[in-house]
Structures are given as C-alpha cells and as structure tokens.
Protein backbone atom coordinates (compact mmCIF):
# COMPACT_ATOMS: atom_id res chain seq x y z
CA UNK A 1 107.23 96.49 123.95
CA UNK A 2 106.98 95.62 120.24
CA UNK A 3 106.74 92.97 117.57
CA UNK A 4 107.75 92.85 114.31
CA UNK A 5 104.98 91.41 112.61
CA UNK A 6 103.16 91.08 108.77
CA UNK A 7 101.06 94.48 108.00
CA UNK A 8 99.15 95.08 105.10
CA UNK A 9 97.60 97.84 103.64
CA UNK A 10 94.72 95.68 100.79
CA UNK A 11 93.24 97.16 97.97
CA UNK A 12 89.72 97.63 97.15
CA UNK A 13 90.34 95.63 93.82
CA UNK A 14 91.45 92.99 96.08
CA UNK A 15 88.54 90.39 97.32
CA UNK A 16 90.59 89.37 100.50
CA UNK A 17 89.85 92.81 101.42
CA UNK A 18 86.10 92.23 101.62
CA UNK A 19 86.61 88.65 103.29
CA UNK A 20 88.80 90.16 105.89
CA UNK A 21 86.80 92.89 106.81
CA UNK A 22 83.92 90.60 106.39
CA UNK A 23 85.20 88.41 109.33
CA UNK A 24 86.22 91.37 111.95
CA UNK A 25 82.70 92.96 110.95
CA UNK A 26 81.48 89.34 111.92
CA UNK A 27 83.48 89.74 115.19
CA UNK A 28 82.19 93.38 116.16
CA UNK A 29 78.61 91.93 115.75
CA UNK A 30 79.37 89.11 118.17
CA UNK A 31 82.04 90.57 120.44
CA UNK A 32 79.14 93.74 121.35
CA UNK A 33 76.36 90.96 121.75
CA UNK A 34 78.37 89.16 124.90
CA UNK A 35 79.59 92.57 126.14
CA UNK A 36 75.89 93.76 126.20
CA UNK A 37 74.48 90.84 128.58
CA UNK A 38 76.77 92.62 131.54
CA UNK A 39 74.82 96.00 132.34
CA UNK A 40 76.41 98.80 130.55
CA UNK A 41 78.50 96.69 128.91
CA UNK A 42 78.35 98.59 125.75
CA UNK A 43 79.27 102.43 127.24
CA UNK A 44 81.61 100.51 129.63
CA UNK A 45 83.32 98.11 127.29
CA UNK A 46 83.06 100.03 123.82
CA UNK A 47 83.18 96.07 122.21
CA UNK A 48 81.93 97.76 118.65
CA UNK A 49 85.90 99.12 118.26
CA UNK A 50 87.51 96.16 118.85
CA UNK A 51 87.80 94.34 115.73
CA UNK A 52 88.24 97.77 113.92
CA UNK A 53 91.60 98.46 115.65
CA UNK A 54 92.74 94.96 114.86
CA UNK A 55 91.30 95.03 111.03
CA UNK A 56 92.83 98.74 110.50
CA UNK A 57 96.03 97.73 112.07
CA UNK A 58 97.10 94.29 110.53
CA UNK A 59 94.98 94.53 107.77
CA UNK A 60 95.05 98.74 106.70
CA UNK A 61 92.92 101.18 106.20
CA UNK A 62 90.57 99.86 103.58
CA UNK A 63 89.85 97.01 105.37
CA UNK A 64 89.78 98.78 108.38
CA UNK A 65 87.07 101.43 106.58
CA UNK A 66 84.75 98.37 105.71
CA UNK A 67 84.51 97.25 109.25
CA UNK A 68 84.43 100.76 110.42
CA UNK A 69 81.15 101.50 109.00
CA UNK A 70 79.65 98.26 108.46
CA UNK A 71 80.06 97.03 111.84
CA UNK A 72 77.77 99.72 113.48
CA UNK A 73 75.22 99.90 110.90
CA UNK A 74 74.62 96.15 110.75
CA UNK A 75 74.60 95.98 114.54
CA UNK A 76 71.47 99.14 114.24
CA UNK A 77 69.88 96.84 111.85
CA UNK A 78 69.95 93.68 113.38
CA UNK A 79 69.73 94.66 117.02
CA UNK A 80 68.95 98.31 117.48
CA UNK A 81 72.21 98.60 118.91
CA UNK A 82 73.70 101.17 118.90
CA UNK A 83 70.94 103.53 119.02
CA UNK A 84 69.90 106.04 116.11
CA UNK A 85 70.91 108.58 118.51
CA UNK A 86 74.41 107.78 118.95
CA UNK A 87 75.12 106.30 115.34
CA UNK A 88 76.67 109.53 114.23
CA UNK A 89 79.33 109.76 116.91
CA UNK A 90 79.93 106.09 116.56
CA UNK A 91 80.60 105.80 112.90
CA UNK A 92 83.09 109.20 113.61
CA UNK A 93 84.75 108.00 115.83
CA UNK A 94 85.34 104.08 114.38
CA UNK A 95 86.45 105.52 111.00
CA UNK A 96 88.88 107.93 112.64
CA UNK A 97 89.57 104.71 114.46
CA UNK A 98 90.64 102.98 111.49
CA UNK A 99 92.46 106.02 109.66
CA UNK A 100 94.51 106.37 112.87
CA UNK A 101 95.23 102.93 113.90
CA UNK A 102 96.07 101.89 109.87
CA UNK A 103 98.43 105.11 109.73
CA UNK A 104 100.10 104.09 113.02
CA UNK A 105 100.86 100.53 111.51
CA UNK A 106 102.33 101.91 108.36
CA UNK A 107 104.23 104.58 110.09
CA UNK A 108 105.70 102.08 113.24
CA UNK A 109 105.42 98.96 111.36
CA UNK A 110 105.51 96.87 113.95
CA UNK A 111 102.74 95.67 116.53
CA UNK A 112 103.44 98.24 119.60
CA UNK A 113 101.62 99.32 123.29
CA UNK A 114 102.74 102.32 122.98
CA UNK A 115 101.20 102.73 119.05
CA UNK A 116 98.35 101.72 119.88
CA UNK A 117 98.05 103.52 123.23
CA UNK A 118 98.18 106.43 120.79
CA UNK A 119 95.59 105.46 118.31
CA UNK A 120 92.76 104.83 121.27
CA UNK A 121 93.37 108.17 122.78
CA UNK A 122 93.66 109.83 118.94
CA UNK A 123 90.56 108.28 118.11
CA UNK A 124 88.86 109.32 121.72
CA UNK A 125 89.99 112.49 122.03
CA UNK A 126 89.24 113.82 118.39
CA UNK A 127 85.68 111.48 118.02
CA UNK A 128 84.86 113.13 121.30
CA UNK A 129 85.10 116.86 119.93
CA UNK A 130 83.02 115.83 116.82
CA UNK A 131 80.38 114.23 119.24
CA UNK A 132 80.52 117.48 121.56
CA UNK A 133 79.88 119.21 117.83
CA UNK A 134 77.20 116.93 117.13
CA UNK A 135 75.50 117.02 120.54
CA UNK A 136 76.54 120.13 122.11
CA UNK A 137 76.80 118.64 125.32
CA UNK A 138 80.44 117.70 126.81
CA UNK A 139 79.18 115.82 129.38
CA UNK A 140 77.92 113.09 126.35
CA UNK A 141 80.50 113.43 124.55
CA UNK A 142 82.81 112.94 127.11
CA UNK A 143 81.24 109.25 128.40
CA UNK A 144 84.03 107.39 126.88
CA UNK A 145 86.36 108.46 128.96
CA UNK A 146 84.13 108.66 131.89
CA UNK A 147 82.66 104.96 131.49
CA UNK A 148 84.98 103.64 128.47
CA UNK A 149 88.14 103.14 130.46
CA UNK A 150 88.09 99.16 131.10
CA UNK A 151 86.82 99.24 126.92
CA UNK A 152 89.74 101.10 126.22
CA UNK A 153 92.33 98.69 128.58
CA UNK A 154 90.87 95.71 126.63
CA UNK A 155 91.32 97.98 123.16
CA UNK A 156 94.95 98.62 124.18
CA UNK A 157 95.86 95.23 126.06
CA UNK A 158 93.33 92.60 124.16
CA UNK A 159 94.36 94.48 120.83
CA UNK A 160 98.17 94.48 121.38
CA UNK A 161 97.85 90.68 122.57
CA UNK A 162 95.49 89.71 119.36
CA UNK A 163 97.81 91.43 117.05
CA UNK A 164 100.70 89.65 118.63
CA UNK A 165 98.76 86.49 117.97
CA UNK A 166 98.10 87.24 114.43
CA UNK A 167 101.86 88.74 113.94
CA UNK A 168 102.95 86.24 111.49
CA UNK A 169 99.59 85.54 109.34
C-alpha cells in the first residue's frame, strides 16, 4: 500500500527546519511521558522513535537529525528518562533512524508499509549491533526485539497512518 504524498528534504539555512523538528521533538517528549505511565511502557513501546520516523520521513534528514538527538537528550534532562546508561544506544540507533527513514523517503518517494517496514528493522537490526558493541552483551542489545515488538507495530502502523494524514501538508 502506498501514497503519493509531499516530502521534503529542509535545509539547515532554513528556519522551518528548526520549527519542524522543534514540534516532533515536542511530540517525542510527550508521546514517551504517556507511554511511561503503563509499566514498561518505554522498552515495550519505544515512544522516543516515533516522531523521528515521521520528522525524517516527511520532513528529511536534517530535520529528522534535530529530533534525533534532541529528543533523547532533553527527555535525560528533564526526566531522567532514558537513563545515562542507555543514552548511547538510543541516540545510535534514532540517528540511524532518521538517516534510514529520510533515505527511504527520497529513494520511494511516496508514503509506503513496506518502506517503512524496512527502515524499523534497518534501524533495529544495525542500532542493535552497535549496542551489542557498546555493551557486549546480546541479550541487551537484543531487548528491542524481545520487548519492542508492539513499539515497533505502532512505528510501522501509527507512522504509515500519521504520514498518510500529513500526505498533503
């Protein structure tokens, strides 16, 4: 299933790149804040991806960059949330998020399941090695896909249906 829909891929130079990513950095502070008041609604729902996916993929890679790194850090910050600990792995795997999920919308160009189906696991599988690299322990590194599954349904599902609902913006 696909629509044709309005990508973009902003400059730096350009200040609707800030606003945007801005607004889905807003979104992955409050988006992780309701997943988090369900018990392991974090590991279970990975909510601090969400809005990267959707910046990166309507918006490009800049904007998706922004939200990418901001996101988790201002969550740390404010909340503590993510932990120190798991920062590293997080910021990995949200930028390869956005790399992926912006090249995916440039290379398709058009809002797809099957796309983005691709860009989750890309992101997973690939963020996953670093974190194994980082903690030297598969079993960690491997949580994702051994707690992250409904997260990853709402990445692919809530994603594709969001994008569809931006298409035309």
């Amino acid at each position: 299933m696909e629509t044709t829909a309005k990508l973009y891929s902003l400059n730096y130079s350009n200040i609707k790149t800030y606003l945007f990513a801005l607004l889905f950095v807003a979104g992955n502070i409050a988006f992780p804040q309701l997943c988090h008041l369900i018990p392991a609604g974090g590991p279970t729902l990975l909510p601090i991806y969400f809005f990267t996916l959707i910046a990166s993929y309507k918006y490009g890679f800049r904007v998706g960059l922004l939200t990418a790194i901001l996101s988790p850090i201002i969550n740390h910050l404010l909340f503590t949330m993510p932990a120190a600990s798991v920062l590293p792995a997080i910021l990995i795997k949200s930028s390869l998020l956005a790399g992926t999920a912006a090249l995916a919308a440039r290379y398709v160009k058009k809002i797809s399941l099957l796309a983005i189906l691709a860009v989750i696991l890309s992101y997973q599988i690939v963020g996953s090695a670093f974190e194994w690299a980082l903690v030297g322990d598969f079993f960690a590194a491997a949580q994702d896909f051994r707690m992250g599954i409904p997260g990853m349904l709402i990445q692919w599902f809530g994603g594709y249906a969001l994008l569809k609902a931006i298409a035309k913006l």
